[in-house]
Protein backbone atom coordinates (compact mmCIF):
# COMPACT_ATOMS: atom_id res chain seq x y z
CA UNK A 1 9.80 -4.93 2.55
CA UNK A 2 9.73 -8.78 3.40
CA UNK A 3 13.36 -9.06 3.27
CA UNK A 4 13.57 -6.25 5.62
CA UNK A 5 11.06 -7.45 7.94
CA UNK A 6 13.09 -10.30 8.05
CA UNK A 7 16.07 -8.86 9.25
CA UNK A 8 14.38 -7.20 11.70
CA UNK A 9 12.89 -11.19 12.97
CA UNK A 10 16.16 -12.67 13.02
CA UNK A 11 17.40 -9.25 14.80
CA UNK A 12 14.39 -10.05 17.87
CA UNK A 13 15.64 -13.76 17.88
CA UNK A 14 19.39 -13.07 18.92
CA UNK A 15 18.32 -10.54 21.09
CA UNK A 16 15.83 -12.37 22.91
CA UNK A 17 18.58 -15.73 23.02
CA UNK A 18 16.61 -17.55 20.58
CA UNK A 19 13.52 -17.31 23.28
CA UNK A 20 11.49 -15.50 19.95
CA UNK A 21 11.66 -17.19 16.84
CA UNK A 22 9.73 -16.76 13.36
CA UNK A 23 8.43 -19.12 10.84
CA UNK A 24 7.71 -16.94 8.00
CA UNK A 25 4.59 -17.87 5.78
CA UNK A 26 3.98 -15.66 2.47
CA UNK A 27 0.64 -15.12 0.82
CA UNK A 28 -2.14 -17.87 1.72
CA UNK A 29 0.66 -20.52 2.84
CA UNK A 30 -0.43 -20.33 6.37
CA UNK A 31 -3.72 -21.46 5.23
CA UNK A 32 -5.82 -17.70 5.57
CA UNK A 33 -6.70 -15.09 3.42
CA UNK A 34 -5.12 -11.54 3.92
CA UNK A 35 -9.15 -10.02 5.02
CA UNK A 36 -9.24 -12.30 7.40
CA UNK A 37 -5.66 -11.96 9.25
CA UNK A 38 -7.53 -9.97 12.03
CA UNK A 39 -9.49 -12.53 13.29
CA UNK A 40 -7.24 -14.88 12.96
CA UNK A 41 -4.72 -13.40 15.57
CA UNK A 42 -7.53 -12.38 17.59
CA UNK A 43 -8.50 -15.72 18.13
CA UNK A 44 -4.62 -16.70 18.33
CA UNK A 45 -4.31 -19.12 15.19
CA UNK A 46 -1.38 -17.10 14.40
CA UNK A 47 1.24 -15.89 16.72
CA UNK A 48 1.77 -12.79 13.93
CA UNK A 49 0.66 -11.64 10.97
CA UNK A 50 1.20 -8.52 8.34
CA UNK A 51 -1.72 -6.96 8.07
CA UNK A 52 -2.56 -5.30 5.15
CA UNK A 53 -4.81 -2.12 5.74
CA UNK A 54 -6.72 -2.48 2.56
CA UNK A 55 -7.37 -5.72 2.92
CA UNK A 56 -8.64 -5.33 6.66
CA UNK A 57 -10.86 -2.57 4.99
CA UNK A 58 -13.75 -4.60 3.12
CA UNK A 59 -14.63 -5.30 7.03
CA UNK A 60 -13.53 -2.42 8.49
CA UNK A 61 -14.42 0.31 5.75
CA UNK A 62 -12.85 3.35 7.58
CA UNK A 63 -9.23 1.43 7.09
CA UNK A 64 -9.91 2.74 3.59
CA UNK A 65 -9.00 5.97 3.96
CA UNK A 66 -5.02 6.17 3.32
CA UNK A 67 -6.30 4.80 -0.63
CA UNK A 68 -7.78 7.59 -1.18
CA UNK A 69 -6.08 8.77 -4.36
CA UNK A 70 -4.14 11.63 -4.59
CA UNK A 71 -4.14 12.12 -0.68
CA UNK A 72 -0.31 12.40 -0.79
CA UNK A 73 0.95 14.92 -3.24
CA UNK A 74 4.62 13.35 -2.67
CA UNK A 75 6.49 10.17 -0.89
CA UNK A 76 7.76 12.60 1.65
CA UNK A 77 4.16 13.72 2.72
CA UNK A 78 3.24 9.83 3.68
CA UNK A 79 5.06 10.37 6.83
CA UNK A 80 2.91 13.19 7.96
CA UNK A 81 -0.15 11.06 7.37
CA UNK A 82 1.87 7.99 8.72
CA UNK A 83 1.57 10.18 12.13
CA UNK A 84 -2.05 10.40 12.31
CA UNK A 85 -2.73 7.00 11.43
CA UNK A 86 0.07 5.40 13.84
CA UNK A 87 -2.52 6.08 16.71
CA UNK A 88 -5.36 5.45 14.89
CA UNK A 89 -4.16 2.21 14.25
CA UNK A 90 -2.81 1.00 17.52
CA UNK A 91 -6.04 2.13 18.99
CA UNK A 92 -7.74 -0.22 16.79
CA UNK A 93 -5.61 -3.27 16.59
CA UNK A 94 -5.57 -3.30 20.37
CA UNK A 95 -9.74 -3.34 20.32
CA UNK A 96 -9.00 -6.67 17.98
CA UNK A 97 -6.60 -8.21 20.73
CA UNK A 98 -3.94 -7.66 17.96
CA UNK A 99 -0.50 -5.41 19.55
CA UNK A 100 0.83 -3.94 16.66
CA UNK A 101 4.60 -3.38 16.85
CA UNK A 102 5.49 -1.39 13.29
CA UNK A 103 2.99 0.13 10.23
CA UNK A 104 5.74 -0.45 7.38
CA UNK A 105 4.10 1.02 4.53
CA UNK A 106 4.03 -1.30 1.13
CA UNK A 107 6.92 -1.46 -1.05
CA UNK A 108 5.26 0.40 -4.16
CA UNK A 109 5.88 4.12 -3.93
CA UNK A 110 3.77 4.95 -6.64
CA UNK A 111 0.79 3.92 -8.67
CA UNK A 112 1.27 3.99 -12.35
CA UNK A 113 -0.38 3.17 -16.21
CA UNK A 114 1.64 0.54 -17.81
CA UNK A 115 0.86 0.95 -21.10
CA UNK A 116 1.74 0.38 -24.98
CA UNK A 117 1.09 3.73 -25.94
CA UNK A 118 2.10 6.88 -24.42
CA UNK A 119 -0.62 7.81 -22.06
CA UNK A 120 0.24 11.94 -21.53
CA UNK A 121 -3.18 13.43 -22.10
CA UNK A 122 -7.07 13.11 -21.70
CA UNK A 123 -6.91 12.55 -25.30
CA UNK A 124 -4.25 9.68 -25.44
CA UNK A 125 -6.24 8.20 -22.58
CA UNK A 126 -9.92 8.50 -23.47
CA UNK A 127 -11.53 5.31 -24.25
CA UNK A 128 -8.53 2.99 -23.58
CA UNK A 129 -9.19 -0.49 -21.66
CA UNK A 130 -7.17 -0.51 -18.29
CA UNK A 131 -6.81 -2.70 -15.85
CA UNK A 132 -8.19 -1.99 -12.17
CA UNK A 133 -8.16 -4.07 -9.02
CA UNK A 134 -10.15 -2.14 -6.76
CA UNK A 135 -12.56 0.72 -6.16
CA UNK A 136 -10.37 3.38 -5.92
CA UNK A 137 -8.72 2.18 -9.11
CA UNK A 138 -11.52 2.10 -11.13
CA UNK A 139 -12.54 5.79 -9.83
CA UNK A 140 -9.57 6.51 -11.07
CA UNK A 141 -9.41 5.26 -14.53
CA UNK A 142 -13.34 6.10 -15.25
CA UNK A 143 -11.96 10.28 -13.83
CA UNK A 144 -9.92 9.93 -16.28
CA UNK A 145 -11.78 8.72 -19.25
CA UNK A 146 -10.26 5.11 -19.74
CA UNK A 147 -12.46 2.16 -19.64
CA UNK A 148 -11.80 -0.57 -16.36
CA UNK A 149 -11.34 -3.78 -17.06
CA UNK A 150 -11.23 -6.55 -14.17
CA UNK A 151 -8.49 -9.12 -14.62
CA UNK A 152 -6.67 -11.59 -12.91
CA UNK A 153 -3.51 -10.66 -12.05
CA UNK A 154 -1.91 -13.72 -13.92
CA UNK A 155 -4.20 -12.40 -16.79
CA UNK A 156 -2.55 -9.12 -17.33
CA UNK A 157 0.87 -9.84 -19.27
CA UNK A 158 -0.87 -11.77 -22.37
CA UNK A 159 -3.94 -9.51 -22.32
CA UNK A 160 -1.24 -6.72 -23.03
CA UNK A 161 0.75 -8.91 -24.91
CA UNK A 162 -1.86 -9.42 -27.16
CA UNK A 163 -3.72 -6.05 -26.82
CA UNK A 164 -7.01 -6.81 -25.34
CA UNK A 165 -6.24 -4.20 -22.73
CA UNK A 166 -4.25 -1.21 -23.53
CA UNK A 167 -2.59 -0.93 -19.79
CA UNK A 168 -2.78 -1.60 -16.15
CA UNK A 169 -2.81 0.29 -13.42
CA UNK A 170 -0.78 -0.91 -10.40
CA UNK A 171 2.63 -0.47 -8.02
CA UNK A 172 5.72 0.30 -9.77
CA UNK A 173 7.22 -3.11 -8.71
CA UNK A 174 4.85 -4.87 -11.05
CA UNK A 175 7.25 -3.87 -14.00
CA UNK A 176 9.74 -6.38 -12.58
CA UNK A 177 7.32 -9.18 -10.51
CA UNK A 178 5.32 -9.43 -13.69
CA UNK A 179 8.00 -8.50 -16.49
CA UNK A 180 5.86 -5.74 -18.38
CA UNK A 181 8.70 -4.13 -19.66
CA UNK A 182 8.57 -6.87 -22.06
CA UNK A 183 4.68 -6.03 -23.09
CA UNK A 184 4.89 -2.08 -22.39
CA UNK A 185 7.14 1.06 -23.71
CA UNK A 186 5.44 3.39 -21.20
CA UNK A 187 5.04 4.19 -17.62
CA UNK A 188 2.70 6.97 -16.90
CA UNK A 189 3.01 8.35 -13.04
CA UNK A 190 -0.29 8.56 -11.32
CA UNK A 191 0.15 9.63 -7.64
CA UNK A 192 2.66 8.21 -4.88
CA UNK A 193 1.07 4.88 -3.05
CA UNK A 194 -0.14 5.06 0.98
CA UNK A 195 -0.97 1.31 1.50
CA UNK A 196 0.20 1.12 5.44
CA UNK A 197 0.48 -2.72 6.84
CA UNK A 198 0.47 -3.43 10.54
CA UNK A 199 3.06 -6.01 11.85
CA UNK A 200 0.87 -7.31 14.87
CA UNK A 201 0.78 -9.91 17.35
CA UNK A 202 -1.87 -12.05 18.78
CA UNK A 203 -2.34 -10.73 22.36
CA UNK A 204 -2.56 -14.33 23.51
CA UNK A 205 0.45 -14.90 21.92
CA UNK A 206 1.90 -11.30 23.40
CA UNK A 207 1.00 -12.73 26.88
CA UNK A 208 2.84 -15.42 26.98
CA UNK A 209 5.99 -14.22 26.54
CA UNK A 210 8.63 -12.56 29.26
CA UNK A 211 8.96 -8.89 29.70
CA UNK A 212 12.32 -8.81 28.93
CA UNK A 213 11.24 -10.48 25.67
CA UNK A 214 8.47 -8.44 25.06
CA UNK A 215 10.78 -5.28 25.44
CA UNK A 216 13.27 -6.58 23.30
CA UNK A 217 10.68 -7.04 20.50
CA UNK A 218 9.33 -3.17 21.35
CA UNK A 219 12.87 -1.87 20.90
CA UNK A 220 13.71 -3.67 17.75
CA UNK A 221 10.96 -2.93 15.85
CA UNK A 222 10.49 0.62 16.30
CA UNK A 223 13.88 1.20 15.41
CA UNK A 224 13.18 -1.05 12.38
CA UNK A 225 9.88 1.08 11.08
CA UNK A 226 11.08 4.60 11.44
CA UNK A 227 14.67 3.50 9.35
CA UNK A 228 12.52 1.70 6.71
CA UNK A 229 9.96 4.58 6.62
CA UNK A 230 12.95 7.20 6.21
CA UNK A 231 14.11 4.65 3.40
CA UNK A 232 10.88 4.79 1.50
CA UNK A 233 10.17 7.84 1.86
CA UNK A 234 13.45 9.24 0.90
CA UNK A 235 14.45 10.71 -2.71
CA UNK A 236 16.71 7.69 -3.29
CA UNK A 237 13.74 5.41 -2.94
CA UNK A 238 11.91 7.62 -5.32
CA UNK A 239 14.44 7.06 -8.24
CA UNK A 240 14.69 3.44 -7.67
CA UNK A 241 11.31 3.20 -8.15
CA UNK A 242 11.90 3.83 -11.67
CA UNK A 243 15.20 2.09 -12.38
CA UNK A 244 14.38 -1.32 -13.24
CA UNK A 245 11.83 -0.12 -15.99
CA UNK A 246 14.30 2.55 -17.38
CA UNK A 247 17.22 0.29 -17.45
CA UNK A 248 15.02 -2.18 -20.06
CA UNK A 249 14.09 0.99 -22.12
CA UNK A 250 10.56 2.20 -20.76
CA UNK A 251 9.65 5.15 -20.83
CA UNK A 252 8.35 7.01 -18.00
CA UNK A 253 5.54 9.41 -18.50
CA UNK A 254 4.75 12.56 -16.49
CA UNK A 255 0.82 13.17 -16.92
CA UNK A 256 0.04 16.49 -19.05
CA UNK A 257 -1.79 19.34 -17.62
CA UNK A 258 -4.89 18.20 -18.64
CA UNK A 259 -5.02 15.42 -16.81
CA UNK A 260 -3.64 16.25 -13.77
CA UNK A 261 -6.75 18.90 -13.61
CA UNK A 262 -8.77 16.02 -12.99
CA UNK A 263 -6.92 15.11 -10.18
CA UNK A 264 -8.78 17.12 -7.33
CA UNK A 265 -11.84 16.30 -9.01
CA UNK A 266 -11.47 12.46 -8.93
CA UNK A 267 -10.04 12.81 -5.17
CA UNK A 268 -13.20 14.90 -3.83
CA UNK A 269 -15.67 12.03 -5.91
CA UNK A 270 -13.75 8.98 -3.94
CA UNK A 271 -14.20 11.03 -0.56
CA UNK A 272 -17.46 11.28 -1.31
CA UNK A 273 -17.58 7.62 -1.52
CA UNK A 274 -15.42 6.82 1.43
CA UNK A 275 -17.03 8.90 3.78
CA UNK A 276 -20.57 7.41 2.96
CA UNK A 277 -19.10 4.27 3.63
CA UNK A 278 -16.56 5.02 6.59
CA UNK A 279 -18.51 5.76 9.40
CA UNK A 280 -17.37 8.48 12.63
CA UNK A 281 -14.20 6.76 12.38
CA UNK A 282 -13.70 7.60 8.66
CA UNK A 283 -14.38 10.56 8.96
CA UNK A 284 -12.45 11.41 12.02
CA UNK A 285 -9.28 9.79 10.42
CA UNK A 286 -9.54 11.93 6.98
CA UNK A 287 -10.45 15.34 8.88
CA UNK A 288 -7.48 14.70 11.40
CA UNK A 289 -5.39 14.13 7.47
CA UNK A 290 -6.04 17.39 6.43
CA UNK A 291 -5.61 19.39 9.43
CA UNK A 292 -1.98 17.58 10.06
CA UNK A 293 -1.45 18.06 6.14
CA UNK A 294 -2.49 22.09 6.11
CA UNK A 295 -0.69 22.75 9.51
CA UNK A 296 2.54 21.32 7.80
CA UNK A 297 2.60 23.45 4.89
């Protein structure tokens, strides 16, 4: 998605004349961490920032509700969430002087077991130490009958390497960022991955510039978001998701029937959990979900 994004930057920069240029910082290198992007542009520390949703959630809890696993039977589906969130979010950056310009979803389309063993059944899964990196990850594995296990990120590799953990749960892009396929034979599927970002700017920033400018920047990037939605939500983008880790040998694992029973039942639990946390605004968000999701079967 980055190296998108960045096309899209340099794209606003020749057509504004060079007026609009970027200085792209990744991870903590502009000195903030990803919770606390938000406040940062509202205050105008940044000029722009990606703002990831489930980060911006531990303040803003409703924000939590496209993680809700198993919300999106398919990539294809995302999109029809996607366009009850869009307003949702706009809405909402705009109350935290943020003007959002493009929600480009994160480049994981699904969630998956990396694992030694194959990991099919409630049986091959029962008791087995996985790593989890959030709440809705470790409602997951528990649903499931695994064990959660909290590890750094940098930890993972050797503890499967060694076999202190039996698998991690995580983005299919892990497989190549952290090299699992040299620790792992499997890939079990879980469900496809809605983690929406928000590409704002600070409004003080915003202000400041021309309207031609501001136009130009408008134009470019919503012709930028619905082509790299389209992209990511396409069946292409599906099988590429699994190409790197079949082309080294893994194996990818559909979950047995079994398991996948256990699928509504962990979903309804984390609502459960979201909405006691999420507020009106939660709960207007997920109930405006399911309409737009039964009205477009």
């Amino acid at each position: 998605m980055i190296i998108e994004l960045n096309k899209a930057l340099a794209d606003i920069t020749k057509q504004t004349d060079g007026e609009v240029k970027f200085q792209m910082h990744y991870g903590t290198e502009a000195g903030y961490k990803a919770r606390e992007f938000l406040g940062v542009l509202k205050r105008g520390l940044l000029d722009s920032a990606l703002v990831a949703t489930s980060a911006a959630a531990f303040d803003y809890p409703w924000l939590a509700v496209s993680g809700i696993p198993f919300l999106s039977p398919d990539l294809k589906t995302r999109e029809v969430i996607m366009d009850v969130l869009r307003p949702m979010f706009e809405e909402f950056s705009q109350q935290q002087g943020v003007v959002p310009l493009a929600y480009p979803l994160h480049v994981d389309s699904f969630l998956v077991i990396y694992s030694r063993q194959k990991l099919e059944t409630l049986a091959d899964i029962k008791g087995k130490l996985i790593r989890v990196y959030d709440p809705n990850s470790i409602a997951v594995i528990k649903g499931l009958g695994a064990v959660p296990v909290d590890l750094q990120k940098s930890e993972i590799y050797l503890a499967l390497q060694k076999g202190t953990i039996d698998g991690a749960y995580t983005g299919t892009t892990s497989v190549e960022e952290l090299l699992f396929h040299e620790v792992c034979k499997y890939e079990t599927v879980i469900t496809p991955l809605l983690n929406p970002n928000i590409v704002g700017i600070s409004k003080i920033a915003w202000d400041k510039l021309s309207q031609k400018n501001r136009d130009a920047m408008v134009s470019v990037m919503k012709k930028w978001d619905k082509e790299y939605m389209d992209h990511v939500n396409s069946a292409a983008s599906e099988k590429e998701a699994f190409r790197y880790a079949i082309e080294r040998g893994m194996n990818i694992v559909q979950p047995g029937e079994d398991m996948k029973k256990l699928f509504p039942v962990i979903k309804e639990d984390t609502i459960k959990a979201f909405l006691s946390k999420g507020g009106s605004q939660g709960k207007r968000a997920l109930d405006s979900i399911n309409a737009m999701l039964a009205k477009s079967k």
